[in-house]
C-alpha atoms as a PDB file:
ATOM      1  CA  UNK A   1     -39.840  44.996 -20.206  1.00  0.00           C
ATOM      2  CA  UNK A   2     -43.084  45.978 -18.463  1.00  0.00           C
ATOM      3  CA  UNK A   3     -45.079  44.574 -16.095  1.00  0.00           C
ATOM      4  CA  UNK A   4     -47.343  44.063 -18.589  1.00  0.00           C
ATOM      5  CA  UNK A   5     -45.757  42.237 -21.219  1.00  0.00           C
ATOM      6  CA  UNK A   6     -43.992  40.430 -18.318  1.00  0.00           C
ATOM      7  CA  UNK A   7     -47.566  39.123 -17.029  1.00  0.00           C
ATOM      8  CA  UNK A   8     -48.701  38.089 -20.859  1.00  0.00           C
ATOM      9  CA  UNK A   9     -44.588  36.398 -21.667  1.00  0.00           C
ATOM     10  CA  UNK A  10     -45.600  34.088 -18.405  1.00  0.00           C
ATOM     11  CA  UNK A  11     -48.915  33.056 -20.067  1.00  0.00           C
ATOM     12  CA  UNK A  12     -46.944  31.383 -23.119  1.00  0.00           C
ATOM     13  CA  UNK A  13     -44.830  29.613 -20.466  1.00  0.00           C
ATOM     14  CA  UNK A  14     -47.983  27.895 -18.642  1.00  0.00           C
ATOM     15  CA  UNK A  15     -49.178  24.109 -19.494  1.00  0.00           C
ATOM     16  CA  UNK A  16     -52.663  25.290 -19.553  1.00  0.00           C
ATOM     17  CA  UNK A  17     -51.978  27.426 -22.518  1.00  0.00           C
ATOM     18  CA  UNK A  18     -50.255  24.663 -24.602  1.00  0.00           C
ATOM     19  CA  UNK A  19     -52.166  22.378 -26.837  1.00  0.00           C
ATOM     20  CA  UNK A  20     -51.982  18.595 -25.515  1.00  0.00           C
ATOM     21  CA  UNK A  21     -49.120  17.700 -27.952  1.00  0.00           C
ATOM     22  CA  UNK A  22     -47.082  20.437 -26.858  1.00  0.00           C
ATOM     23  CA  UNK A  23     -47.242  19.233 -23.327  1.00  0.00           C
ATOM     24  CA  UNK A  24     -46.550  15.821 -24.679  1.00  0.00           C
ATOM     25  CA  UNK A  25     -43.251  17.247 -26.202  1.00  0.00           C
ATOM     26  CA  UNK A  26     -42.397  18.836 -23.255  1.00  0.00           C
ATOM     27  CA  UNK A  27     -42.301  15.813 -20.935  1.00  0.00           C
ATOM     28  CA  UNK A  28     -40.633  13.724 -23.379  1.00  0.00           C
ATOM     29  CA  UNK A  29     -37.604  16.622 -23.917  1.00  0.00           C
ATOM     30  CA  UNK A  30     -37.937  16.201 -19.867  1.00  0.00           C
ATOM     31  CA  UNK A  31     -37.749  13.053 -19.953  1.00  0.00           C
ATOM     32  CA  UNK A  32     -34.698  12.242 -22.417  1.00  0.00           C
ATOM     33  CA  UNK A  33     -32.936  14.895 -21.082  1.00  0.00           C
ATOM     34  CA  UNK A  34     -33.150  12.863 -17.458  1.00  0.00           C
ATOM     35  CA  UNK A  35     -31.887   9.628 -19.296  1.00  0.00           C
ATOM     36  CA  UNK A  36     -29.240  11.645 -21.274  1.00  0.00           C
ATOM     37  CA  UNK A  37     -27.958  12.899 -17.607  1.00  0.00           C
ATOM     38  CA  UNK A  38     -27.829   9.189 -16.160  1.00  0.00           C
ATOM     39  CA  UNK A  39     -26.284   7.362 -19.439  1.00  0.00           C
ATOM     40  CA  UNK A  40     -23.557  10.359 -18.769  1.00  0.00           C
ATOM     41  CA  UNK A  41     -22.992  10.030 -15.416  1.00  0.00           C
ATOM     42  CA  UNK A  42     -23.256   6.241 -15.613  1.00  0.00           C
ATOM     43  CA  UNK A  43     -20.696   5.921 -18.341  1.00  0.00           C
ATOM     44  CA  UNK A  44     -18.395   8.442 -16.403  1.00  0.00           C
ATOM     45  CA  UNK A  45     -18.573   6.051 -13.279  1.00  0.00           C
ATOM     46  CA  UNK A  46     -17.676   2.874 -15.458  1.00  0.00           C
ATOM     47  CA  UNK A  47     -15.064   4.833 -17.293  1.00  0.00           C
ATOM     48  CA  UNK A  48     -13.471   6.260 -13.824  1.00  0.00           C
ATOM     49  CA  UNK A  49     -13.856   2.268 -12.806  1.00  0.00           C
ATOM     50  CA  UNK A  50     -11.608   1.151 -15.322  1.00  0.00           C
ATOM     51  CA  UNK A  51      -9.031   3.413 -14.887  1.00  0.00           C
ATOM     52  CA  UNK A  52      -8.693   3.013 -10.990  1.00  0.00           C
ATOM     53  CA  UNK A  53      -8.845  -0.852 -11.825  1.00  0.00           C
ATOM     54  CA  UNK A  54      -6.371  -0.585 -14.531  1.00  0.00           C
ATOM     55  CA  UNK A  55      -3.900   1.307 -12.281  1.00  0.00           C
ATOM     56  CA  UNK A  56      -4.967  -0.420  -9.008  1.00  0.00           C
ATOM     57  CA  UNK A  57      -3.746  -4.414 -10.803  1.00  0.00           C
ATOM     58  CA  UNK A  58      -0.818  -2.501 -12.674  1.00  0.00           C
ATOM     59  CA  UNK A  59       0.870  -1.438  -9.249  1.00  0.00           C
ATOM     60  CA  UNK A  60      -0.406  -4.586  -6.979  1.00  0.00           C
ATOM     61  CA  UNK A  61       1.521  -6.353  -9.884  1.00  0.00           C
ATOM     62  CA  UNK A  62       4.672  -4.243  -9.764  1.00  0.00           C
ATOM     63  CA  UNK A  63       5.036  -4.440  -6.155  1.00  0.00           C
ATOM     64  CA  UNK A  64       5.082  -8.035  -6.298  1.00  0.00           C
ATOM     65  CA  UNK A  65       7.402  -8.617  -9.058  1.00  0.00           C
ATOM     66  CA  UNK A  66      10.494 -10.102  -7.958  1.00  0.00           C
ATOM     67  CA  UNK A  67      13.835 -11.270  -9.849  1.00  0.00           C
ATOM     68  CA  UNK A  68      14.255 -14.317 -11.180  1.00  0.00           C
ATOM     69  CA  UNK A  69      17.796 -14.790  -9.088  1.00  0.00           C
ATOM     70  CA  UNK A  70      15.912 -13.483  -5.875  1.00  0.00           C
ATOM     71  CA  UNK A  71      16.737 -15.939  -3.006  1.00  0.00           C
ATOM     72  CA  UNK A  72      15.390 -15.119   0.108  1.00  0.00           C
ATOM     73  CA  UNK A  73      17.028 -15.222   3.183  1.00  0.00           C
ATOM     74  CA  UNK A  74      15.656 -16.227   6.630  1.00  0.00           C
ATOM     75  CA  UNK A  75      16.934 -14.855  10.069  1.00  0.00           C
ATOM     76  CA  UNK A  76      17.829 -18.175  12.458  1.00  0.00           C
ATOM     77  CA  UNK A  77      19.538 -18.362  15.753  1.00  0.00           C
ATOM     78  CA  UNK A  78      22.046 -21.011  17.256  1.00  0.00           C
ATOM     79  CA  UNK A  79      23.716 -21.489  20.642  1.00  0.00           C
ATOM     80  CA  UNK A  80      27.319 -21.725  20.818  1.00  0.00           C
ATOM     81  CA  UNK A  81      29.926 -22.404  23.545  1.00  0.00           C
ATOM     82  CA  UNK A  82      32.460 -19.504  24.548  1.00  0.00           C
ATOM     83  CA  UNK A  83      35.959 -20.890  24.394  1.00  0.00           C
ATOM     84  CA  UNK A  84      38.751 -19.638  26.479  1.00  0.00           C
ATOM     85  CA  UNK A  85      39.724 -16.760  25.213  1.00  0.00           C
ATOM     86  CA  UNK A  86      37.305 -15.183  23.400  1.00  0.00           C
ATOM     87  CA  UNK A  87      35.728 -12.448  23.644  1.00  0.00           C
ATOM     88  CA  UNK A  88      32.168 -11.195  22.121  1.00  0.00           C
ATOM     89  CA  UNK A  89      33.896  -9.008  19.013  1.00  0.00           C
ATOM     90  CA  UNK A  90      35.863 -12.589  18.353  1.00  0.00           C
ATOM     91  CA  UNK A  91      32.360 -14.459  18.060  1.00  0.00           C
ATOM     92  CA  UNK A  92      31.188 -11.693  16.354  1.00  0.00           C
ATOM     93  CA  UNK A  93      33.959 -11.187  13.546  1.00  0.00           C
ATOM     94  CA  UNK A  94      33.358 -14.792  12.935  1.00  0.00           C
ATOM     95  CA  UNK A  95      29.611 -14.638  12.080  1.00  0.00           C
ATOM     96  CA  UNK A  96      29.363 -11.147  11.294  1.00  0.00           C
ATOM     97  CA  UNK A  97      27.140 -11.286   7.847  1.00  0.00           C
ATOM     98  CA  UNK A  98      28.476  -7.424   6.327  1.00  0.00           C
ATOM     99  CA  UNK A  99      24.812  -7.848   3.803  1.00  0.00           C
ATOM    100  CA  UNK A 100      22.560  -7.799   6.603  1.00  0.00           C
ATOM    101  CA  UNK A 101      24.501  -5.342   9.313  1.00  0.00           C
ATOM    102  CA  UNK A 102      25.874  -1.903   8.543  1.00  0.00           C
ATOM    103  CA  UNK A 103      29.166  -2.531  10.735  1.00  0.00           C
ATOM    104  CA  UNK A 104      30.527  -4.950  13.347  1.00  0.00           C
ATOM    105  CA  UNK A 105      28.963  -2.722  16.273  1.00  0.00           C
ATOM    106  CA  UNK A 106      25.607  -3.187  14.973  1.00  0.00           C
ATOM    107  CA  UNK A 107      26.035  -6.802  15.518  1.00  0.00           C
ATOM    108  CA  UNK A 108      27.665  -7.024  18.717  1.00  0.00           C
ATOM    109  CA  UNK A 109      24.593  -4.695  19.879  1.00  0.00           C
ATOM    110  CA  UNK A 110      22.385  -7.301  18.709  1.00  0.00           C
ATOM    111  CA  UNK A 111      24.071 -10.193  20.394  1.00  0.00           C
ATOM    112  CA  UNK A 112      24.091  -8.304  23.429  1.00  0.00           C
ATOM    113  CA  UNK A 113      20.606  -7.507  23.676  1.00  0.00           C
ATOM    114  CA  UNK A 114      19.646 -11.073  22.896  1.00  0.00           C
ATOM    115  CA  UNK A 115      22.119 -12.737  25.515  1.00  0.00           C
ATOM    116  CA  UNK A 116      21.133  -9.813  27.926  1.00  0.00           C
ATOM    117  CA  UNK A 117      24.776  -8.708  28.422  1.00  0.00           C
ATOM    118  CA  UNK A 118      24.477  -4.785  28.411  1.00  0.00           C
ATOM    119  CA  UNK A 119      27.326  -2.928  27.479  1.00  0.00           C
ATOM    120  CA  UNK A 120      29.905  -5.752  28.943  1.00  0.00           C
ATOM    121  CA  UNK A 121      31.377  -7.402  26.657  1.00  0.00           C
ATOM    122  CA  UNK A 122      32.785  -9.323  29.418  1.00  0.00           C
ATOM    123  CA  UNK A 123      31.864 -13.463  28.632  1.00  0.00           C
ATOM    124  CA  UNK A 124      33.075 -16.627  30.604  1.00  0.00           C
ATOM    125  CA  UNK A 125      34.575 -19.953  28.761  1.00  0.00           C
ATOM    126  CA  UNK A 126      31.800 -22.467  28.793  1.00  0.00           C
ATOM    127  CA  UNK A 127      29.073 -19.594  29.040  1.00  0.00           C
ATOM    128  CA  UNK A 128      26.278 -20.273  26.092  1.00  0.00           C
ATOM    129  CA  UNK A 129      25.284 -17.215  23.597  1.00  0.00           C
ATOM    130  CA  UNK A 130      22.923 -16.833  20.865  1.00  0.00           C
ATOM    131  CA  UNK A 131      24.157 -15.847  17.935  1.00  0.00           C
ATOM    132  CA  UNK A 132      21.861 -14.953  14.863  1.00  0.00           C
ATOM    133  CA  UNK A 133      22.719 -15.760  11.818  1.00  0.00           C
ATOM    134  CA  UNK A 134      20.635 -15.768   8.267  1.00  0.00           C
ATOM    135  CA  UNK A 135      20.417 -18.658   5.698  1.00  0.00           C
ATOM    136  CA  UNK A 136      18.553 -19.432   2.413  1.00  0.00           C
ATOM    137  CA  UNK A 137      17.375 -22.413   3.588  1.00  0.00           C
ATOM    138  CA  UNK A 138      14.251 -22.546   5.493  1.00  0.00           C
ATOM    139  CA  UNK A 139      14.070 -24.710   8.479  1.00  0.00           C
END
């Protein structure tokens, strides 16, 4: 295309050359166009709302379902007296809950941190240790 016909195409595309209807039509193409663009994007953003929602109350609700025989279990702690004779895998063996630990050693670790005892398992008759211990009823 010349320069020519170039120069006299632009002349069609300038407001002062249309009649006022014409630049009435124009604006309101604008115009609808613009409100087209928001109703889209609006109804996208409600649309994406409702998903997220819908997914967001679907897993909050899964991760909260529970059985119906679910019982829970609280962790306690009592004192006891060593007897003559015993020894900390004795105490242990007696109290030793196989749901909660994944072996005896486990345990007898635990009841040696709590009493402080290291890795003696050395205890005197009449000494006091705690033992823990887990129950379904809450105190």
């Amino acid at each position: 295309m010349s320069e020519a016909m170039m120069a006299a195409a632009s002349l069609y595309n300038d407001s002062r050359f249309f009649s006022p209807s014409e630049v009435r039509i124009r604006e309101n193409k604008k115009r609808r166009a613009k409100i087209v663009r928001r109703q889209y994007i609006t109804l996208i953003t409600v649309i994406s709302a409702m998903i997220f929602a819908f997914f967001f109350f679907t897993f909050s609700l899964l991760s909260d379902a529970q059985s119906d025989t679910f019982v829970p279990e609280y962790k306690y702690y009592k004192t006891i007296t060593v007897h003559t004779g015993d020894t900390i895998s004795d105490i242990a063996v007696r109290y030793f809950d196989s749901d909660k630990y994944k072996n005896l050693d486990q345990y007898i670790s635990e009841i040696e941190d709590i009493n402080g005892l290291g890795d003696t398992s050395l205890v005197m008759a009449g000494e006091q240790l705690i033992i823990p211990y887990y129950s379904t009823e809450y105190k």
